[in-house]
C-alpha atoms as a PDB file:
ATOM      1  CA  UNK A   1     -35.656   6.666 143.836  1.00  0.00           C
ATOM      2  CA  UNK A   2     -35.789   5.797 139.979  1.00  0.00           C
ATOM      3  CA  UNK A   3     -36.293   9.722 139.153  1.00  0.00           C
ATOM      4  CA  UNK A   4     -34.515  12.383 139.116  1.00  0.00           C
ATOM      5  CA  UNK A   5     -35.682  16.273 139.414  1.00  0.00           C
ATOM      6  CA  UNK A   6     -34.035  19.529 138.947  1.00  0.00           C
ATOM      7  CA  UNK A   7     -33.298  22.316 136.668  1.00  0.00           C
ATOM      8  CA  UNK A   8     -32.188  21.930 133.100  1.00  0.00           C
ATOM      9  CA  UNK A   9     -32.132  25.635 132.926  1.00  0.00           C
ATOM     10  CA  UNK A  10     -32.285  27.714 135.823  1.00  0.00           C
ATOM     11  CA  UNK A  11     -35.184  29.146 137.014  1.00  0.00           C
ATOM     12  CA  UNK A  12     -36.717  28.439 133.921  1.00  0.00           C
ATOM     13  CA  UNK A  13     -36.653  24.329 132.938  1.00  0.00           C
ATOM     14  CA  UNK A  14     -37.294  21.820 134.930  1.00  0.00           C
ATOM     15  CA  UNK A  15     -36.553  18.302 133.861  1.00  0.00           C
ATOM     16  CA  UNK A  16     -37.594  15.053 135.388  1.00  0.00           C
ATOM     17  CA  UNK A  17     -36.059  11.762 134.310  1.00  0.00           C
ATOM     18  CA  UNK A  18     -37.094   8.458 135.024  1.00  0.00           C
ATOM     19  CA  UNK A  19     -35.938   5.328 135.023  1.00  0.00           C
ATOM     20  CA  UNK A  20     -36.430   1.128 135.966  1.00  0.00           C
ATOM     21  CA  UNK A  21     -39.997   0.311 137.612  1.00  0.00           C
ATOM     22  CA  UNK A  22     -42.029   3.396 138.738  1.00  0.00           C
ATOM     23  CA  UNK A  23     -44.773   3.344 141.333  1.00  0.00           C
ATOM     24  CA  UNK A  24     -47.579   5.698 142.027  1.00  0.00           C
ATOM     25  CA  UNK A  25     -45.584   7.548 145.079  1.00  0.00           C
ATOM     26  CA  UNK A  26     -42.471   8.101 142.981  1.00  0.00           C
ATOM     27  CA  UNK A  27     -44.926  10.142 140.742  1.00  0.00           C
ATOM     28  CA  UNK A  28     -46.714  12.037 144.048  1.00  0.00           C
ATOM     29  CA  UNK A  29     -43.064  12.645 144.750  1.00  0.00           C
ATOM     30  CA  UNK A  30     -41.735  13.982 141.681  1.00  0.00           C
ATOM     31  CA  UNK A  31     -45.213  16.468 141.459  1.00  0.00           C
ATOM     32  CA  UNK A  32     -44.245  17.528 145.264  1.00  0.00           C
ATOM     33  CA  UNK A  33     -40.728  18.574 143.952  1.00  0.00           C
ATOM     34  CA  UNK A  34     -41.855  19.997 140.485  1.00  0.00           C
ATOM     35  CA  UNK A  35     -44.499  22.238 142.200  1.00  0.00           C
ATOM     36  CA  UNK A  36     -41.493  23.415 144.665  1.00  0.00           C
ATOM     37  CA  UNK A  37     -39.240  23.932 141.870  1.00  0.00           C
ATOM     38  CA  UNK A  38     -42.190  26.131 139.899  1.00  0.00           C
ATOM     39  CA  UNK A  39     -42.261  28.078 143.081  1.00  0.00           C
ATOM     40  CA  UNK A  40     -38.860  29.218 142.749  1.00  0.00           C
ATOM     41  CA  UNK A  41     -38.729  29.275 139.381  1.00  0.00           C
ATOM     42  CA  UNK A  42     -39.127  32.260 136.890  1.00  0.00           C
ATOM     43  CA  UNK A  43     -42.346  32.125 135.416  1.00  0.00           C
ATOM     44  CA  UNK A  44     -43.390  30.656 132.703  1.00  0.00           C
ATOM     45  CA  UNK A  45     -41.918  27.477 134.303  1.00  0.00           C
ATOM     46  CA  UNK A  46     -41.756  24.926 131.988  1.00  0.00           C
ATOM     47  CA  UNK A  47     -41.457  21.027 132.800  1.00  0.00           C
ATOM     48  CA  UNK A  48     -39.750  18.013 131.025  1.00  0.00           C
ATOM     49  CA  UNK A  49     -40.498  14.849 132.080  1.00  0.00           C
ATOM     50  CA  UNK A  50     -38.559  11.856 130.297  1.00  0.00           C
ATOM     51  CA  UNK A  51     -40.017   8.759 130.266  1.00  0.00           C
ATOM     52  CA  UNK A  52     -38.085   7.051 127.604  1.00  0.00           C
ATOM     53  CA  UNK A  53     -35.934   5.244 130.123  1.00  0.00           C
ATOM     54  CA  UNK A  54     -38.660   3.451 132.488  1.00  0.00           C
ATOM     55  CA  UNK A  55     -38.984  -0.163 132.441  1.00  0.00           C
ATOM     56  CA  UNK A  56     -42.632  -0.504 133.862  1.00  0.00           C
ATOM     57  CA  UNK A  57     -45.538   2.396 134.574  1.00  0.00           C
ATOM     58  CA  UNK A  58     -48.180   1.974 137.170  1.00  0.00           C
ATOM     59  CA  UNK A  59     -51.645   0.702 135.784  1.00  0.00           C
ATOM     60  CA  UNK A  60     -53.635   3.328 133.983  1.00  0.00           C
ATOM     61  CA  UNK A  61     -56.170   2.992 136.378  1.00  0.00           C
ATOM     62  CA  UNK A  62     -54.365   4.927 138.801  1.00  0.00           C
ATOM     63  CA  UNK A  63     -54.936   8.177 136.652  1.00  0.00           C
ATOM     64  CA  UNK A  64     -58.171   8.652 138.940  1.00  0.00           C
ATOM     65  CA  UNK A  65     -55.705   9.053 142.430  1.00  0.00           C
ATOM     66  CA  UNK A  66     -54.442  12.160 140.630  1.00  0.00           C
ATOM     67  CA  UNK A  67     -58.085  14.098 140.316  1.00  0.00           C
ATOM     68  CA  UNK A  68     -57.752  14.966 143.624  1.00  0.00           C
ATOM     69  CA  UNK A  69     -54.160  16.776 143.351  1.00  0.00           C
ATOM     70  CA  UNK A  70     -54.242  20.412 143.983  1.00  0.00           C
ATOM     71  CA  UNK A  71     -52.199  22.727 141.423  1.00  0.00           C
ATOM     72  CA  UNK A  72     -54.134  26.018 141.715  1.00  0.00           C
ATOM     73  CA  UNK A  73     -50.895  27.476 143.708  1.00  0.00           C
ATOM     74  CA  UNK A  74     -48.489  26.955 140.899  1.00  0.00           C
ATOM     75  CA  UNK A  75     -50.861  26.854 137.124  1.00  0.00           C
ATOM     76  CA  UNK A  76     -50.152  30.084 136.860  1.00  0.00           C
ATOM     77  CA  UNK A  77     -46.542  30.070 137.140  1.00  0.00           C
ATOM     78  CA  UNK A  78     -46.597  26.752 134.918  1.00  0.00           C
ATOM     79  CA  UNK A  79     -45.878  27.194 130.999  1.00  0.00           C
ATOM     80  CA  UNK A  80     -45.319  23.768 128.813  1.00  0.00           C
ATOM     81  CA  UNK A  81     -45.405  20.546 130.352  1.00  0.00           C
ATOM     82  CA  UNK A  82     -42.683  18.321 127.659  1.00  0.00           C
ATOM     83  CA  UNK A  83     -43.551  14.248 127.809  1.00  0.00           C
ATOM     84  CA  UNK A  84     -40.717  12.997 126.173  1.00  0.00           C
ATOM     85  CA  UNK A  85     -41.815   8.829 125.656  1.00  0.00           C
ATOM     86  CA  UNK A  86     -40.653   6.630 122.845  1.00  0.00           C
ATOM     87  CA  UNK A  87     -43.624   3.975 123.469  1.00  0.00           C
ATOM     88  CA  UNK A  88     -47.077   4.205 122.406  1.00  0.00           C
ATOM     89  CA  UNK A  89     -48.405   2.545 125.659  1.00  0.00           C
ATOM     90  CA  UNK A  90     -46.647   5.587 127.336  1.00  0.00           C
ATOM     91  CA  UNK A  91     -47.537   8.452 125.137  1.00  0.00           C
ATOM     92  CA  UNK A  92     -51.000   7.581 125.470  1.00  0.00           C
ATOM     93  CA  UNK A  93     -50.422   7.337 129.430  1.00  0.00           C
ATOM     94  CA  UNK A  94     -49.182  10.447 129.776  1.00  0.00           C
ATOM     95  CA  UNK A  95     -51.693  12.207 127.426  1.00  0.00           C
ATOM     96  CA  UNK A  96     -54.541  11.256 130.231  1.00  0.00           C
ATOM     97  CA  UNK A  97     -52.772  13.762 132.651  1.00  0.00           C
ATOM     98  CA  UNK A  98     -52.848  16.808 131.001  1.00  0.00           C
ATOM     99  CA  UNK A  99     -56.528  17.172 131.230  1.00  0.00           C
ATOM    100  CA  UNK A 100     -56.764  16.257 135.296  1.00  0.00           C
ATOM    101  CA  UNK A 101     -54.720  18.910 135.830  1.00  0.00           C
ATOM    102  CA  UNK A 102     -55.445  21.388 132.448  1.00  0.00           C
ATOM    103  CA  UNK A 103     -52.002  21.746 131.042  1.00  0.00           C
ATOM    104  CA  UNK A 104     -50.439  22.966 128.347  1.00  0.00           C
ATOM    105  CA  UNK A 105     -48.822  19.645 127.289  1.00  0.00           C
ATOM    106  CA  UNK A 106     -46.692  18.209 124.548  1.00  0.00           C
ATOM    107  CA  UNK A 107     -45.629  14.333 123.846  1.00  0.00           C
ATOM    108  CA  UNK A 108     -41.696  14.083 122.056  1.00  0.00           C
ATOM    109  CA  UNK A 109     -40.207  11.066 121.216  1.00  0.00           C
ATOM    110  CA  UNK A 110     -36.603  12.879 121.691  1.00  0.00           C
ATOM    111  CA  UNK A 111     -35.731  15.295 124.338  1.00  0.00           C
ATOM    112  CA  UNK A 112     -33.978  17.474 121.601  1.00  0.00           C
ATOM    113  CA  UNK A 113     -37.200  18.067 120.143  1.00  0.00           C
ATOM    114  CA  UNK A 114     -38.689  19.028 123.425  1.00  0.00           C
ATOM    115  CA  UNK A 115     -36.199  21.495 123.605  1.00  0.00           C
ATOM    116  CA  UNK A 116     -36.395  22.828 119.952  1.00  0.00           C
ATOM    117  CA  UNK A 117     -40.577  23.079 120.733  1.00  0.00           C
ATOM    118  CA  UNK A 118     -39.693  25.249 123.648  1.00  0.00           C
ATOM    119  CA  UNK A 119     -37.069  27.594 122.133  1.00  0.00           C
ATOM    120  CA  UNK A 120     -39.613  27.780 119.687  1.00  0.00           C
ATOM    121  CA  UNK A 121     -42.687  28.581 121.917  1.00  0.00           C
ATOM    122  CA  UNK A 122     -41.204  30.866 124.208  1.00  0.00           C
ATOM    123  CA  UNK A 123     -38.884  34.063 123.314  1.00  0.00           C
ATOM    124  CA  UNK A 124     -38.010  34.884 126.871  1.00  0.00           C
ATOM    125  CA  UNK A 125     -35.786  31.748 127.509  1.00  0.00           C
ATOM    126  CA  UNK A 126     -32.104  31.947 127.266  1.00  0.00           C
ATOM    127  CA  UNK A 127     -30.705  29.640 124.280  1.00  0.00           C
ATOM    128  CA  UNK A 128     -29.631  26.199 125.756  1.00  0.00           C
ATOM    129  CA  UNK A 129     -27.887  23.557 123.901  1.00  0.00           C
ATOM    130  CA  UNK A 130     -30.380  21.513 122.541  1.00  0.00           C
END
């Protein structure tokens, strides 16, 4: 599996990484386990995703396949989605999604300044190391 999900602060952050090749089910995967996570989670739930490590994205094309993804049980319970991508090709990739699915999204080339946008944006969560 070249991703990896769980919680970069409990209850609170989740963070996805990627890495190597990635195919369209690793990303219906990785949604199935974020949306599980959000459930448990505190809200607002926020989500990293880190793509800075991936070798080769699915065609853009395949944006379309995720129109028909459900996320009414969790939006509510979902604060900032964090891109974290030091490519252009990806960046603009990922910017297609938050509009299919009406997030609250921000692109980072770092994770740190992920991090510092979310201490920023949101009082209630505990400091972290960033």
């Amino acid at each position: 599996m070249p991703y990896k999900t769980g919680w970069y602060v409990e209850k609170r952050i989740i963070l996805t990484s990627y890495t190597g090749i990635i195919n369209v089910e690793d990303i219906h995967g990785q949604i199935d386990e974020t949306h599980a996570l959000i459930e448990q989670g505190i809200p607002l739930v926020h989500s990293i995703i880190d793509l800075s490590q991936i070798e080769k994205w699915p065609p853009l094309n395949v944006v379309n396949e995720f129109r028909a993804m459900n996320i009414e049980s969790v939006r509510e319970r979902m604060g900032w989605s964090i891109i974290v991508a030091n490519n252009v090709v990806l960046k603009f990739g990922s910017a297609l999604f938050a509009p299919i699915f009406n997030l609250r999204q921000r692109i980072f080339s770092t994770l740190g300044e992920g991090l510092i946008f979310l201490q920023e944006n949101d009082g209630t969560l505990p400091d972290f190391p960033k």
